[in-house]
C-alpha atoms as a PDB file:
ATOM      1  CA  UNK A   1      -3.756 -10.765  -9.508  1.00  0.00           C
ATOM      2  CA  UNK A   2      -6.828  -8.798  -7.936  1.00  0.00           C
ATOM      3  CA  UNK A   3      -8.847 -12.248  -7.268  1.00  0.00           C
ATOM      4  CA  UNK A   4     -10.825 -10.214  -4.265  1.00  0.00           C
ATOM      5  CA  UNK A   5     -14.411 -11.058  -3.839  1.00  0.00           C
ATOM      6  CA  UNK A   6     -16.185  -8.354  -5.212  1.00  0.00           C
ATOM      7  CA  UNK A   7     -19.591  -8.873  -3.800  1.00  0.00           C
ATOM      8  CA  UNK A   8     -19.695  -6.401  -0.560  1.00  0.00           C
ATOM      9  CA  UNK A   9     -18.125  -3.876  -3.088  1.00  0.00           C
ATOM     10  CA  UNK A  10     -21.167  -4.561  -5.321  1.00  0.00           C
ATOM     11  CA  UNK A  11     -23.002  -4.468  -2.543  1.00  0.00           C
ATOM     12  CA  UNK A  12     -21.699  -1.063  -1.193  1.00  0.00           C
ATOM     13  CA  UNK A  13     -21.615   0.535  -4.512  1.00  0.00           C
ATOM     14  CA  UNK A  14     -25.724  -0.429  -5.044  1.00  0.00           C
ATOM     15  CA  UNK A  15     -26.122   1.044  -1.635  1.00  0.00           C
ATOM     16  CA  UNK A  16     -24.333   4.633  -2.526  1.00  0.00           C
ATOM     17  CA  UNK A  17     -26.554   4.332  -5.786  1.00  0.00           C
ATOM     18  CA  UNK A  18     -23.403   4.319  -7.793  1.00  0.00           C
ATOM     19  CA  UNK A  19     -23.764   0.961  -8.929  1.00  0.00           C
ATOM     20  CA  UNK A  20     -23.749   2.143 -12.623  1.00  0.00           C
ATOM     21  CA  UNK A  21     -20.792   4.087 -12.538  1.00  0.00           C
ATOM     22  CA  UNK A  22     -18.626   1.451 -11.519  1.00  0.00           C
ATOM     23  CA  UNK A  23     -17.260  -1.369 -13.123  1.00  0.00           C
ATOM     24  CA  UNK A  24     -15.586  -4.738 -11.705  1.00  0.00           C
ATOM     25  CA  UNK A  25     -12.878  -6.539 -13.630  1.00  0.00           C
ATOM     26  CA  UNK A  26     -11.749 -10.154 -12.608  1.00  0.00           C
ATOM     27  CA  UNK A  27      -8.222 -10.742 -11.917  1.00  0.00           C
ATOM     28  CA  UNK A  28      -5.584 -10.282 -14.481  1.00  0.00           C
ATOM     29  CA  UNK A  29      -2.180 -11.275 -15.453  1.00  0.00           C
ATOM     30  CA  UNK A  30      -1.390  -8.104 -17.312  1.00  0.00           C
ATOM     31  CA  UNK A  31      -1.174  -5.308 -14.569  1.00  0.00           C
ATOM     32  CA  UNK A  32       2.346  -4.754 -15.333  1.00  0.00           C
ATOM     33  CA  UNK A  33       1.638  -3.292 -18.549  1.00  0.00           C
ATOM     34  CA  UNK A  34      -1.043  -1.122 -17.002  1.00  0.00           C
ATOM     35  CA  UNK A  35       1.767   0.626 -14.257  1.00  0.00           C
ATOM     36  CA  UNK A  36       3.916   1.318 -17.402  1.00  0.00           C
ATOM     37  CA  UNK A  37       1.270   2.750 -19.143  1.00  0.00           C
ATOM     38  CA  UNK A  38       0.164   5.069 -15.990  1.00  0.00           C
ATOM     39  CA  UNK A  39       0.992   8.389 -14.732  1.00  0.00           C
ATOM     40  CA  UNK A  40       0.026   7.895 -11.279  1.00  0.00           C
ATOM     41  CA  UNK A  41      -0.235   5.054  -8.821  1.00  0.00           C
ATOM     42  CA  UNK A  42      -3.621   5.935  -6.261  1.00  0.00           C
ATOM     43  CA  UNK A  43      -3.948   3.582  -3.201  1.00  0.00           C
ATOM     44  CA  UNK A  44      -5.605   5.786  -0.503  1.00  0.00           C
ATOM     45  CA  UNK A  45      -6.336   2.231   1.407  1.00  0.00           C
ATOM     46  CA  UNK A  46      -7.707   2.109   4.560  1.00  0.00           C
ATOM     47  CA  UNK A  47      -6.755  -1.550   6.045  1.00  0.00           C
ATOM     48  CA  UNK A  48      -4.047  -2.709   4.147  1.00  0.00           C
ATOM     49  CA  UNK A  49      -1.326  -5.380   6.076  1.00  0.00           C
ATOM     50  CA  UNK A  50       1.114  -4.946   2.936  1.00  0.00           C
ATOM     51  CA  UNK A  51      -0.058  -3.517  -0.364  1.00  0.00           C
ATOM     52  CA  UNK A  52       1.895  -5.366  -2.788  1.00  0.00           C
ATOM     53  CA  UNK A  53       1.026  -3.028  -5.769  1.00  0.00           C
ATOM     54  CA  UNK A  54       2.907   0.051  -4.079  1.00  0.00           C
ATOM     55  CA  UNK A  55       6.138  -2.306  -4.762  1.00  0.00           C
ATOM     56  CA  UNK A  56       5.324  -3.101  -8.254  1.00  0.00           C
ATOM     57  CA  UNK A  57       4.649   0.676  -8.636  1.00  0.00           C
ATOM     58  CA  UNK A  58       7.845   1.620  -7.707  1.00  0.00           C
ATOM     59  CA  UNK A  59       9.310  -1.393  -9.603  1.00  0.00           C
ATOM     60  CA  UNK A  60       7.633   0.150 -12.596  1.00  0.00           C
ATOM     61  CA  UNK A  61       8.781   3.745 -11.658  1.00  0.00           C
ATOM     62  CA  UNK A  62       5.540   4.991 -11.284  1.00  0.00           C
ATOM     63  CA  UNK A  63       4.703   7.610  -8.417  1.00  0.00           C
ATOM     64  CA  UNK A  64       3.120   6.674  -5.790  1.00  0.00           C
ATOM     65  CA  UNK A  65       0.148   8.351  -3.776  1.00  0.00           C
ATOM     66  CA  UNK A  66      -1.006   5.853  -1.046  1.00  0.00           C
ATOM     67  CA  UNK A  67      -1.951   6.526   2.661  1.00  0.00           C
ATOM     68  CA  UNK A  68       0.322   5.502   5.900  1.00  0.00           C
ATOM     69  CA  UNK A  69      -1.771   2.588   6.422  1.00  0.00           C
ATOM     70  CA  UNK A  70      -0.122   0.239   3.986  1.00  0.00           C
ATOM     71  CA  UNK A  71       1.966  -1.893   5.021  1.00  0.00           C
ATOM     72  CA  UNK A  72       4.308  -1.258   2.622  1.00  0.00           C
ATOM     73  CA  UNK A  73       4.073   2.951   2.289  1.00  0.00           C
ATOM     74  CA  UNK A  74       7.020   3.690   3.793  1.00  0.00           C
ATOM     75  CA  UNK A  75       8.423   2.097   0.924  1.00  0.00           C
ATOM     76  CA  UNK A  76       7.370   5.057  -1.088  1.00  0.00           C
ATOM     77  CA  UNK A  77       8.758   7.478   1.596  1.00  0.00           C
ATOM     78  CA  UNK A  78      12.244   6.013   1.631  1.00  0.00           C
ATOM     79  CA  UNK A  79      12.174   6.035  -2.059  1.00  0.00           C
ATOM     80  CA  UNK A  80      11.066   9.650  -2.151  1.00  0.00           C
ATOM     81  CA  UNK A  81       8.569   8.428  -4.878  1.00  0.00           C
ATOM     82  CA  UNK A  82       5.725   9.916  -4.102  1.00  0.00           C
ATOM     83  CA  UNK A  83       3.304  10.986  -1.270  1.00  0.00           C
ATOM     84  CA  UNK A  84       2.349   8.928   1.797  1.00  0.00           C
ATOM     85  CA  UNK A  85      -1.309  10.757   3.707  1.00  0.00           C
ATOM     86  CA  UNK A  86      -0.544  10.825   7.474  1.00  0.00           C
ATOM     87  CA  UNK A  87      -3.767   8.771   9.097  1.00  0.00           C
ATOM     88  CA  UNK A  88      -6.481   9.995  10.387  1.00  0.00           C
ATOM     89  CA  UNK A  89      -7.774   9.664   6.290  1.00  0.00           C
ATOM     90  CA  UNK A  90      -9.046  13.014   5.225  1.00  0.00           C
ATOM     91  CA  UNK A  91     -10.766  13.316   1.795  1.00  0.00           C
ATOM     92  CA  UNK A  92      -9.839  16.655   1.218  1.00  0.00           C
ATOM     93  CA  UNK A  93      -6.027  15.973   2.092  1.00  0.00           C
ATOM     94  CA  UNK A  94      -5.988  13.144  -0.725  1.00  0.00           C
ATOM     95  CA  UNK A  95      -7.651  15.427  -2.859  1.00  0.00           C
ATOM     96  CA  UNK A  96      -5.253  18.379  -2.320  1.00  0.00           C
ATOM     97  CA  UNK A  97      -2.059  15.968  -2.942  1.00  0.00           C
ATOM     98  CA  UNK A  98      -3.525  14.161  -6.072  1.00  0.00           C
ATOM     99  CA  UNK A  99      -4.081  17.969  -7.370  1.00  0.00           C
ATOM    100  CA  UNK A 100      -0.222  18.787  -6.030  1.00  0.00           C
ATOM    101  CA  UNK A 101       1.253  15.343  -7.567  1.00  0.00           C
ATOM    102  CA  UNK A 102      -0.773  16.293 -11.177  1.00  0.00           C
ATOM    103  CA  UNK A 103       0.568  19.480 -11.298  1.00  0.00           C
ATOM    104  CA  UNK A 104       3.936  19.110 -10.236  1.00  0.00           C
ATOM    105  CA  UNK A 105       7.154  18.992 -12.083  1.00  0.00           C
ATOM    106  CA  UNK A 106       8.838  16.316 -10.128  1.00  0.00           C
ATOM    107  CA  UNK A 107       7.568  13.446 -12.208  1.00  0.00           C
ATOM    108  CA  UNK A 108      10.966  12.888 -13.518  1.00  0.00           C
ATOM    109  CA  UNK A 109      12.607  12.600 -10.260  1.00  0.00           C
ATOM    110  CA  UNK A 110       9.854  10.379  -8.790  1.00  0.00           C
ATOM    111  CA  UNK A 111      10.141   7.798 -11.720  1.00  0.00           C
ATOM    112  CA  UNK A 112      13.950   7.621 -11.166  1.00  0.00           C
ATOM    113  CA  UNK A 113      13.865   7.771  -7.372  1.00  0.00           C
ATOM    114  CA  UNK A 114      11.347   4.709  -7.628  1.00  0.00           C
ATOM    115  CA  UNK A 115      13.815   3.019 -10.461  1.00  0.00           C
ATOM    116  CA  UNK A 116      16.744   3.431  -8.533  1.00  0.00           C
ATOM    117  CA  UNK A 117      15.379   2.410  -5.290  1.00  0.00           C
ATOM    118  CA  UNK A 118      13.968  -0.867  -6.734  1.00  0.00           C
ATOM    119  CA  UNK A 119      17.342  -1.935  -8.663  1.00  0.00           C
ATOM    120  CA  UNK A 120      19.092  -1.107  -4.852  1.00  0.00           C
ATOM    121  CA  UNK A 121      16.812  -2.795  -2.139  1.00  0.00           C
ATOM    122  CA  UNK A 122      15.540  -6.249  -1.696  1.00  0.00           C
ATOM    123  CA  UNK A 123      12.055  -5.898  -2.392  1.00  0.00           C
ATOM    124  CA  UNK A 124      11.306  -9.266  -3.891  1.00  0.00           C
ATOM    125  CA  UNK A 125      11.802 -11.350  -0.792  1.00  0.00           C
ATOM    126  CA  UNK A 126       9.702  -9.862   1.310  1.00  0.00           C
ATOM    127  CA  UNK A 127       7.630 -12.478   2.690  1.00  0.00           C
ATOM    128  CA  UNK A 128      10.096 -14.490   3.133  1.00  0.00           C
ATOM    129  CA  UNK A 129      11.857 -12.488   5.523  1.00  0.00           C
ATOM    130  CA  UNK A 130       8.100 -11.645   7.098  1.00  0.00           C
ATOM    131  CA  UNK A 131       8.030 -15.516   7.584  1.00  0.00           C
ATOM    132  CA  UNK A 132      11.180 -15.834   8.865  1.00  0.00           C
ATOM    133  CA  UNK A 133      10.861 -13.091  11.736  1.00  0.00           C
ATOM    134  CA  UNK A 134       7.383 -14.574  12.916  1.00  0.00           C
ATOM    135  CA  UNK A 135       8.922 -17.817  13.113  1.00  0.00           C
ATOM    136  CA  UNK A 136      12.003 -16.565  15.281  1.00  0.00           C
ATOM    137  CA  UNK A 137       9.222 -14.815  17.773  1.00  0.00           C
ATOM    138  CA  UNK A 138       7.610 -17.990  17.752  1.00  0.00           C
ATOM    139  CA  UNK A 139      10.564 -20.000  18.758  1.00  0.00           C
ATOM    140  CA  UNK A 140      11.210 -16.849  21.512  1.00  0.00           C
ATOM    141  CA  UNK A 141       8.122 -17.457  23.302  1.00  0.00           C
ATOM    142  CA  UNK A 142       8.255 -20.252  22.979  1.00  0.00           C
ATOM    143  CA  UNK A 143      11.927 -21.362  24.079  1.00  0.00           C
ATOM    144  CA  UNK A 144      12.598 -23.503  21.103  1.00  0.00           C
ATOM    145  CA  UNK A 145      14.352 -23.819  18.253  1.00  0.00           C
ATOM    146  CA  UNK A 146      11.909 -25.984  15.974  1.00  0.00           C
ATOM    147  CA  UNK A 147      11.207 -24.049  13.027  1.00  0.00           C
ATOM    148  CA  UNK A 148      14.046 -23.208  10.561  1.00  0.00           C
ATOM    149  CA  UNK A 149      15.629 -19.617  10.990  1.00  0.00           C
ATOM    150  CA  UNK A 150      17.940 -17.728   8.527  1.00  0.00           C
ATOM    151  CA  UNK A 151      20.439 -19.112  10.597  1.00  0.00           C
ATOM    152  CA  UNK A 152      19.565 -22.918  10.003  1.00  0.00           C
ATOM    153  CA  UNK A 153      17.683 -23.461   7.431  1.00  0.00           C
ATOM    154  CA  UNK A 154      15.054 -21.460   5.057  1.00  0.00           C
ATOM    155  CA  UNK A 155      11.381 -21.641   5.236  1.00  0.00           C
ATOM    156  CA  UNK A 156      11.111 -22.548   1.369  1.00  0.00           C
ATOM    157  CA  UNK A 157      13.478 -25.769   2.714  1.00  0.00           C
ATOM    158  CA  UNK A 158      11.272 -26.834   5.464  1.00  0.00           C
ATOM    159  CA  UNK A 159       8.052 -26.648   3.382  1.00  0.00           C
END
């Protein structure tokens, strides 16, 4: 997990002049313990295609405050775990709704809204079903039937 390339982030960080105050971690195997152990989920992302983590989050039933560019936020809307940031991103909007989400006495509710949501939808196969709807477009355009479908065969099959 978390095997990005760190360099522009060094890079960005030595041009703030925060260099110091940060610290870079190679990837680990034992984030799950780290959403148990947390009060709050943060991912105010800017380009994300999916965010993965929001899913473990609610997995863990941990509360989620992300921004509507993830991929996967509205997760954390239809799970009413958390708070989603309408784009454009506005640092004194995330600010405002980390201070509402500290102080607020729905933290009970969130963690078994995310719980319950998790143990009720299909979250785990995800890319498979991402797979499988590019590959039926494909075969749209394209007039064919050549890749597998749900309705012939999986992906994990042909591969």
């Amino acid at each position: 997990m978390g095997q990005d390339k760190q360099k522009p982030f060094e890079s960005l960080a030595k041009q703030l002049g925060i260099e110091h105050q940060l610290r870079f971690f190679a990837g680990r195997d034992d984030v799950p313990r780290f959403l148990l152990g947390a009060d709050l989920l943060i991912h105010p992302a800017y380009n994300e295609n999916t965010g993965t983590v929001l899913l473990e989050a609610l997995v863990a039933g941990l509360p989620v405050l992300t921004t509507d560019v993830c991929g996967y936020a509205h997760y954390i809307r239809d799970a009413k775990a958390g708070t989603v940031l309408p784009s454009p991103f506005n640092q004194g909007s995330l600010n405002e709704a980390l201070s509402t989400m500290l102080e607020s006495e729905h933290w009970l509710e969130w963690q078994n809204n995310a719980l319950a949501f998790s143990r009720s939808e299909d979250l785990y196969s995800l890319p498979e079903q991402a797979a499988d709807v590019i590959i039926e477009q494909a075969d749209r355009k394209s007039g064919k039937n050549a890749w597998p479908t749900p309705s012939n065969q999986s992906l994990k099959s042909y591969l």
